[in-house]
PDB file of N, CA and C in Angstrom:
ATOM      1  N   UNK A   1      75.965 102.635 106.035  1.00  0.00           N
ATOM      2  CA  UNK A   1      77.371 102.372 105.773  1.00  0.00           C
ATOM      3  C   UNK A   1      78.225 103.477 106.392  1.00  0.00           C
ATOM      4  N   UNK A   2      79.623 103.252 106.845  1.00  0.00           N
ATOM      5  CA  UNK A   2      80.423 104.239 107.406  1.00  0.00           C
ATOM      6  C   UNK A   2      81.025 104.663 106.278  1.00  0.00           C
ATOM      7  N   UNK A   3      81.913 105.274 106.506  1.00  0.00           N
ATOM      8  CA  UNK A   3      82.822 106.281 106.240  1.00  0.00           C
ATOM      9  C   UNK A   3      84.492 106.259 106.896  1.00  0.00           C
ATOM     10  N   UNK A   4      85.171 105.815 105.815  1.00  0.00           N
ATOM     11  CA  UNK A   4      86.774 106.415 106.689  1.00  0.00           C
ATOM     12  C   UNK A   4      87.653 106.378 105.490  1.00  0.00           C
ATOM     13  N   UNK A   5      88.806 106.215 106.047  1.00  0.00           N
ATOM     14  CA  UNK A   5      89.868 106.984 104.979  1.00  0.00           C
ATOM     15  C   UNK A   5      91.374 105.742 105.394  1.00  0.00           C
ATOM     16  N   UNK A   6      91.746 105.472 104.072  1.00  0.00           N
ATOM     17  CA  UNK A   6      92.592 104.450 104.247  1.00  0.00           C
ATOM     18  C   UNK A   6      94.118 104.909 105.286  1.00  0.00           C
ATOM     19  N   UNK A   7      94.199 104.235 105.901  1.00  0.00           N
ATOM     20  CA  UNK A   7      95.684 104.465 106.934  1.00  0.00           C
ATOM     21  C   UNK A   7      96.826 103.648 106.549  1.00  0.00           C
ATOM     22  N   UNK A   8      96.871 102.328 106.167  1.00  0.00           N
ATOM     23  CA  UNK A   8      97.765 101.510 105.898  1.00  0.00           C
ATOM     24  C   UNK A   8      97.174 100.388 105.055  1.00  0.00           C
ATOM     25  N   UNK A   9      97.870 100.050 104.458  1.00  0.00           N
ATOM     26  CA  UNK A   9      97.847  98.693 103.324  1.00  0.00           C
ATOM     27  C   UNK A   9      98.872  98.031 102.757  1.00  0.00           C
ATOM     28  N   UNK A  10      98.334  96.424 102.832  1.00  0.00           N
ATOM     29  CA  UNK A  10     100.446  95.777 102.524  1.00  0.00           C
ATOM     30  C   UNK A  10      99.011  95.055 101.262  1.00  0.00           C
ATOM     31  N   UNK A  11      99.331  95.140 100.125  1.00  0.00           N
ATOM     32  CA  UNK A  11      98.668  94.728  99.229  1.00  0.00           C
ATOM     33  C   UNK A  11      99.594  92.661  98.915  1.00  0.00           C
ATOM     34  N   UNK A  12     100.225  92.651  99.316  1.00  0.00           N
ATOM     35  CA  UNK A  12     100.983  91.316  99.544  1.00  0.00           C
ATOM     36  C   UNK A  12     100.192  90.134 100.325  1.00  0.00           C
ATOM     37  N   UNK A  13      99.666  90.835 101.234  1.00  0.00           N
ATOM     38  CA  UNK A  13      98.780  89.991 102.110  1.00  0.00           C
ATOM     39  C   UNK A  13      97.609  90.495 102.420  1.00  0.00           C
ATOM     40  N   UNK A  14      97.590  91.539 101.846  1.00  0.00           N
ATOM     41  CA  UNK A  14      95.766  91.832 101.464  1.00  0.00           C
ATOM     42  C   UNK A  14      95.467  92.542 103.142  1.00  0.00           C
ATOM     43  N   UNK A  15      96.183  92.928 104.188  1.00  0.00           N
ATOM     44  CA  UNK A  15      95.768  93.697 105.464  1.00  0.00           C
ATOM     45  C   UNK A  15      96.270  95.097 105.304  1.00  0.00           C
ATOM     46  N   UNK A  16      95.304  95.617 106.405  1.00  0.00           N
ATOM     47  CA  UNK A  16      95.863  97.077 106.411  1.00  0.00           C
ATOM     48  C   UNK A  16      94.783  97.240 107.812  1.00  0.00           C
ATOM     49  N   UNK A  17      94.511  98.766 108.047  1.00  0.00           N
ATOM     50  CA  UNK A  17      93.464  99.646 108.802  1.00  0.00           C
ATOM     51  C   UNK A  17      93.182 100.468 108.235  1.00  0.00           C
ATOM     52  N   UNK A  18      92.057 101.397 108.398  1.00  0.00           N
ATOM     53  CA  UNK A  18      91.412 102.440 108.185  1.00  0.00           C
ATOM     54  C   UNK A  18      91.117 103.236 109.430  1.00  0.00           C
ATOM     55  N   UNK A  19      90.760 104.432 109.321  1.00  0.00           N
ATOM     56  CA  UNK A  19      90.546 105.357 110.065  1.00  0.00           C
ATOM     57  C   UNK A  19      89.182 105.795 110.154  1.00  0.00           C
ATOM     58  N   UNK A  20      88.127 105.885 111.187  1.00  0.00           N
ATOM     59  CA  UNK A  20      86.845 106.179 110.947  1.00  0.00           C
ATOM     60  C   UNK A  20      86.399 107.335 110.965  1.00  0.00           C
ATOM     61  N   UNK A  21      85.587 108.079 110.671  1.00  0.00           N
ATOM     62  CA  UNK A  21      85.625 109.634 111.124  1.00  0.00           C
ATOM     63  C   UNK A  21      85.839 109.873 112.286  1.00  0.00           C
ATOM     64  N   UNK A  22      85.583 108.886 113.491  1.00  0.00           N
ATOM     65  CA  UNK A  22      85.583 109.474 115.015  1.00  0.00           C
ATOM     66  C   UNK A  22      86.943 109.094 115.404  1.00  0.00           C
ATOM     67  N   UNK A  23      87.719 108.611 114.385  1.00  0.00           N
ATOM     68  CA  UNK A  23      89.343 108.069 114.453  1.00  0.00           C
ATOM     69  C   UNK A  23      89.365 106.822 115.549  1.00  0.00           C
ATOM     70  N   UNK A  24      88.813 106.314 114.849  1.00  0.00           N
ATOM     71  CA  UNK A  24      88.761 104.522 115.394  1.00  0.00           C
ATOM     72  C   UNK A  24      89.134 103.882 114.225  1.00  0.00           C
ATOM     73  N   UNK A  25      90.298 102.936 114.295  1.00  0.00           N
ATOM     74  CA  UNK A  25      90.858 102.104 113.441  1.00  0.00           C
ATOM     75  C   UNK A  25      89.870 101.196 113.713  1.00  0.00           C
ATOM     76  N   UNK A  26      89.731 100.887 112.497  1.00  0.00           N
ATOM     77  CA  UNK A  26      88.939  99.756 111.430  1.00  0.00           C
ATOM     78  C   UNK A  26      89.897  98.729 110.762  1.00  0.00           C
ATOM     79  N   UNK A  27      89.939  97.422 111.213  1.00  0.00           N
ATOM     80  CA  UNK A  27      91.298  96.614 110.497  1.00  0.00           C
ATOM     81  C   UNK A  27      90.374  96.169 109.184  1.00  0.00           C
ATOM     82  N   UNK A  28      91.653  95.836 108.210  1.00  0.00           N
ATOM     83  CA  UNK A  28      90.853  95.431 106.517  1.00  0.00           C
ATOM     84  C   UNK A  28      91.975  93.654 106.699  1.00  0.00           C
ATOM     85  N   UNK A  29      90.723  92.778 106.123  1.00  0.00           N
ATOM     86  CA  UNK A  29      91.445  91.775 105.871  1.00  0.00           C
ATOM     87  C   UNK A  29      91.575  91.367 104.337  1.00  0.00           C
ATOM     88  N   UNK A  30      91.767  89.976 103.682  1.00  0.00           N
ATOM     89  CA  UNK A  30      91.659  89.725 102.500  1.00  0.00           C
ATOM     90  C   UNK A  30      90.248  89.360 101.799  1.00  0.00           C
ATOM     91  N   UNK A  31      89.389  89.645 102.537  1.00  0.00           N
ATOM     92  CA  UNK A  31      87.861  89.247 102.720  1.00  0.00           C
ATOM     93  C   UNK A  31      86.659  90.496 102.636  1.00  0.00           C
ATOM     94  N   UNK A  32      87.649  91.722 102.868  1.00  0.00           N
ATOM     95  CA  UNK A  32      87.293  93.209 103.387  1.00  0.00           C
ATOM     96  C   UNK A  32      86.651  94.070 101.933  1.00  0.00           C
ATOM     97  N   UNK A  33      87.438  93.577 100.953  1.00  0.00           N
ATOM     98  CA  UNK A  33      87.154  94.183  99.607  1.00  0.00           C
ATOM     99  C   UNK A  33      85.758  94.250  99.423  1.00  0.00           C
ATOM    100  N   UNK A  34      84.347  94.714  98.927  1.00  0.00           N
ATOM    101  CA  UNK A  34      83.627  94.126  98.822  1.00  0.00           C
ATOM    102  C   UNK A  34      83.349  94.328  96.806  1.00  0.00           C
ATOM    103  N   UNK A  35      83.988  95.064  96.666  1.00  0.00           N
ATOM    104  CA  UNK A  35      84.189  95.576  95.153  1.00  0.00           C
ATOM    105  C   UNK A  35      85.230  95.128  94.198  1.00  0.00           C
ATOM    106  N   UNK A  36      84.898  94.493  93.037  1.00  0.00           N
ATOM    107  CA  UNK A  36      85.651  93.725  92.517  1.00  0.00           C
ATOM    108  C   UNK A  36      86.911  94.396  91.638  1.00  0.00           C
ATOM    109  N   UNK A  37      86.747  96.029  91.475  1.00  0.00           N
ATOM    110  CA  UNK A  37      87.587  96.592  90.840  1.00  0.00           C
ATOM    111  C   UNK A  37      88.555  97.382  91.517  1.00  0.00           C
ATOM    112  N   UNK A  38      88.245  97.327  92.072  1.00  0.00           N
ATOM    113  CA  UNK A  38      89.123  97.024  93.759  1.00  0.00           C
ATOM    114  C   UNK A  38      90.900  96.625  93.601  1.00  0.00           C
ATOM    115  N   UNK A  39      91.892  96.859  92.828  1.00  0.00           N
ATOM    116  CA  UNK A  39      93.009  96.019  92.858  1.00  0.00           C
ATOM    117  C   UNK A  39      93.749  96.406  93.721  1.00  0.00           C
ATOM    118  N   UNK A  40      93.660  97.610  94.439  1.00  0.00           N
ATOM    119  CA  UNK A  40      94.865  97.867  95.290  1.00  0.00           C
ATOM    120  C   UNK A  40      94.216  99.619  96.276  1.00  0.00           C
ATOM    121  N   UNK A  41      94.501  99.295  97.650  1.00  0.00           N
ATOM    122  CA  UNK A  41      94.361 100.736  98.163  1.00  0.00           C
ATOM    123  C   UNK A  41      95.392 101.686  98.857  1.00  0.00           C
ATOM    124  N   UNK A  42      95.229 102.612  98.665  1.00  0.00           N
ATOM    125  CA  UNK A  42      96.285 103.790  98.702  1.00  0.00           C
ATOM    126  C   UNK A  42      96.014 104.335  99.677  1.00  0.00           C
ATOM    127  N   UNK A  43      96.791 104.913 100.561  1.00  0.00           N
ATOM    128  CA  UNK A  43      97.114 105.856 102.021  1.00  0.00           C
ATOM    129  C   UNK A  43      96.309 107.295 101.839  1.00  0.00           C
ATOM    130  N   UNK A  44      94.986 107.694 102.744  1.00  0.00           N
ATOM    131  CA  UNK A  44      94.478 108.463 102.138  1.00  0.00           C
ATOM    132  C   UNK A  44      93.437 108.234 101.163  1.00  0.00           C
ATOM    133  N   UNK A  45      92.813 107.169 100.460  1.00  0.00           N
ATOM    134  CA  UNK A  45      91.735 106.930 100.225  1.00  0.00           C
ATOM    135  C   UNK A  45      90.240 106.953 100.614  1.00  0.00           C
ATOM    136  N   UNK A  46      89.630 107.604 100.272  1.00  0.00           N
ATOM    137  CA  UNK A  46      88.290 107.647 101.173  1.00  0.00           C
ATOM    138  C   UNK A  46      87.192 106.157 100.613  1.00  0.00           C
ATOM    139  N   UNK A  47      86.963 105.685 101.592  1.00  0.00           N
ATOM    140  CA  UNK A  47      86.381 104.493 101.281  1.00  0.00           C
ATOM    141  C   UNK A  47      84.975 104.428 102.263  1.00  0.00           C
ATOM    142  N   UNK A  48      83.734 103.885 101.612  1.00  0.00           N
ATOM    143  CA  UNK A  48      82.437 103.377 102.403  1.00  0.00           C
ATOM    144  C   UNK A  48      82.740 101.514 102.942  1.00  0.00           C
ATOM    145  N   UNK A  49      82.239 101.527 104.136  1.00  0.00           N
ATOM    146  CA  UNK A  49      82.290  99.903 104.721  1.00  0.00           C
ATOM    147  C   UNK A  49      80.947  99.581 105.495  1.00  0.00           C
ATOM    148  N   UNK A  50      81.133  98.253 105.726  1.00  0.00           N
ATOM    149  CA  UNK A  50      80.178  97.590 106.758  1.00  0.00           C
ATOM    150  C   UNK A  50      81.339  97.161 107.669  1.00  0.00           C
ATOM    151  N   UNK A  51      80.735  97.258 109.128  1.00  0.00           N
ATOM    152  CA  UNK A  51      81.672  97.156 110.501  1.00  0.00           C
ATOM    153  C   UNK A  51      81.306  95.470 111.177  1.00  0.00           C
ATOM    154  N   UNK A  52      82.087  94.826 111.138  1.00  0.00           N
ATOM    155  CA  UNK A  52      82.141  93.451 111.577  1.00  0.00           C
ATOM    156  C   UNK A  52      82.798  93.035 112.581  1.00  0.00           C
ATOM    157  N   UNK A  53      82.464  92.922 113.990  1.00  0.00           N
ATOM    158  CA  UNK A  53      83.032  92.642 114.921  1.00  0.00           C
ATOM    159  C   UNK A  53      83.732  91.315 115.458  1.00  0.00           C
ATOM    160  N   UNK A  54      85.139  91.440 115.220  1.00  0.00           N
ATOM    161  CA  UNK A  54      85.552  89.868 114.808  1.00  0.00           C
ATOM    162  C   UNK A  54      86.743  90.123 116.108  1.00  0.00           C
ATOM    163  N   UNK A  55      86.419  88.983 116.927  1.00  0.00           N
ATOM    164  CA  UNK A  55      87.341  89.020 118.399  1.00  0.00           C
ATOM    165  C   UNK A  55      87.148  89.662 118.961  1.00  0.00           C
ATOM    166  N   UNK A  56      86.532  91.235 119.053  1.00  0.00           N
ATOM    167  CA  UNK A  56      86.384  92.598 119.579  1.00  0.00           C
ATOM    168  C   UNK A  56      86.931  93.222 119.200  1.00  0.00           C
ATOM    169  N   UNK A  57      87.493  92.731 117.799  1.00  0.00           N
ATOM    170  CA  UNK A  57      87.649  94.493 117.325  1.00  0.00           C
ATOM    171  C   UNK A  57      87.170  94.089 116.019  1.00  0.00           C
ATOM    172  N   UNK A  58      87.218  95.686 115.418  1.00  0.00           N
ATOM    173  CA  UNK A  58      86.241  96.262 114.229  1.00  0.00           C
ATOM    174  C   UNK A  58      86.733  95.502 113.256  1.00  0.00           C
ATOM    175  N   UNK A  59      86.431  95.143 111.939  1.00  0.00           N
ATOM    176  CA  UNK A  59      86.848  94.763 110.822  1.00  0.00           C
ATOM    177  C   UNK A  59      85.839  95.156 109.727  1.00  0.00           C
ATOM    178  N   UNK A  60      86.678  95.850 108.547  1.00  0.00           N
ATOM    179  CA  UNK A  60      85.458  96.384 107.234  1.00  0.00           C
ATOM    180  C   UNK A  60      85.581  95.449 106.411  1.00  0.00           C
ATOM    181  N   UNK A  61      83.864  95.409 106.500  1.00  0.00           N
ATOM    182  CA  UNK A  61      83.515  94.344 104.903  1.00  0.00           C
ATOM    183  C   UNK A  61      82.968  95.145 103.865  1.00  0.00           C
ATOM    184  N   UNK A  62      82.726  94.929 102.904  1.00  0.00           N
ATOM    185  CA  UNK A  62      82.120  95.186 101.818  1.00  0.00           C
ATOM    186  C   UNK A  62      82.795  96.550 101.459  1.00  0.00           C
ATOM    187  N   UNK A  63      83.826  97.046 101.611  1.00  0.00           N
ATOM    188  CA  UNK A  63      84.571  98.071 101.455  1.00  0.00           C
ATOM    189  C   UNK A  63      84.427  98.215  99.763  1.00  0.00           C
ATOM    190  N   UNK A  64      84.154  99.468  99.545  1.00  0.00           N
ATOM    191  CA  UNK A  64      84.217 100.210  98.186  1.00  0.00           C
ATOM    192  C   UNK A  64      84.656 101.792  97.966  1.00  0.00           C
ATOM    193  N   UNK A  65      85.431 102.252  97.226  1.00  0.00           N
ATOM    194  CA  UNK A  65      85.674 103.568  97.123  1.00  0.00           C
ATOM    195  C   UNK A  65      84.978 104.403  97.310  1.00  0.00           C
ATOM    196  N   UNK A  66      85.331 105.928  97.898  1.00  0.00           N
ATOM    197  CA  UNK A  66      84.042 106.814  97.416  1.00  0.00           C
ATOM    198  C   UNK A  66      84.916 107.487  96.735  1.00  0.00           C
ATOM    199  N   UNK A  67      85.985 108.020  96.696  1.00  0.00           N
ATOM    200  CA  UNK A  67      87.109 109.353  95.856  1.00  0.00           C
ATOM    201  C   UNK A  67      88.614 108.404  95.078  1.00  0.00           C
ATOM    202  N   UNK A  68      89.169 108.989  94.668  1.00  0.00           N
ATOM    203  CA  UNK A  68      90.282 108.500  94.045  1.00  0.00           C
ATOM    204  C   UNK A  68      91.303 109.366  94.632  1.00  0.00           C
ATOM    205  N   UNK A  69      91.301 110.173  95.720  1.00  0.00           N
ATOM    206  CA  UNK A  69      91.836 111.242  96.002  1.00  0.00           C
ATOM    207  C   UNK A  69      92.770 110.275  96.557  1.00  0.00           C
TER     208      UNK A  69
END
């Protein structure tokens, strides 16, 4: 599993990106969550994913917290 840190989120329509450690945006869709307690993510969140290559570019699935920071 990777590693990155939340960059943007519109919790309205469930998209955003993430940032990877090597600073490659990672897009999040409404599908991306993989954790059910999950209600909302914050700018600066450190989060674990699986990388899904959808059109050619990245997309995180199974996304779950690692910090509350």
């Amino acid at each position: 599993m990777a590693q990155g840190t939340i960059k943007e989120y519109d919790d309205a329509v469930g998209t955003g990106s993430l940032l990877q450690e090597d600073r490659v945006e990672v897009m999040i869709d409404a599908s991306s969550i993989g954790d059910p307690a999950i209600r909302t993510l914050r700018l600066g969140q450190r989060v674990r994913y699986e990388v899904e290559e959808i059109d050619g570019r990245p997309v995180a699935r199974g996304l779950a917290l690692v910090t509350f920071d």
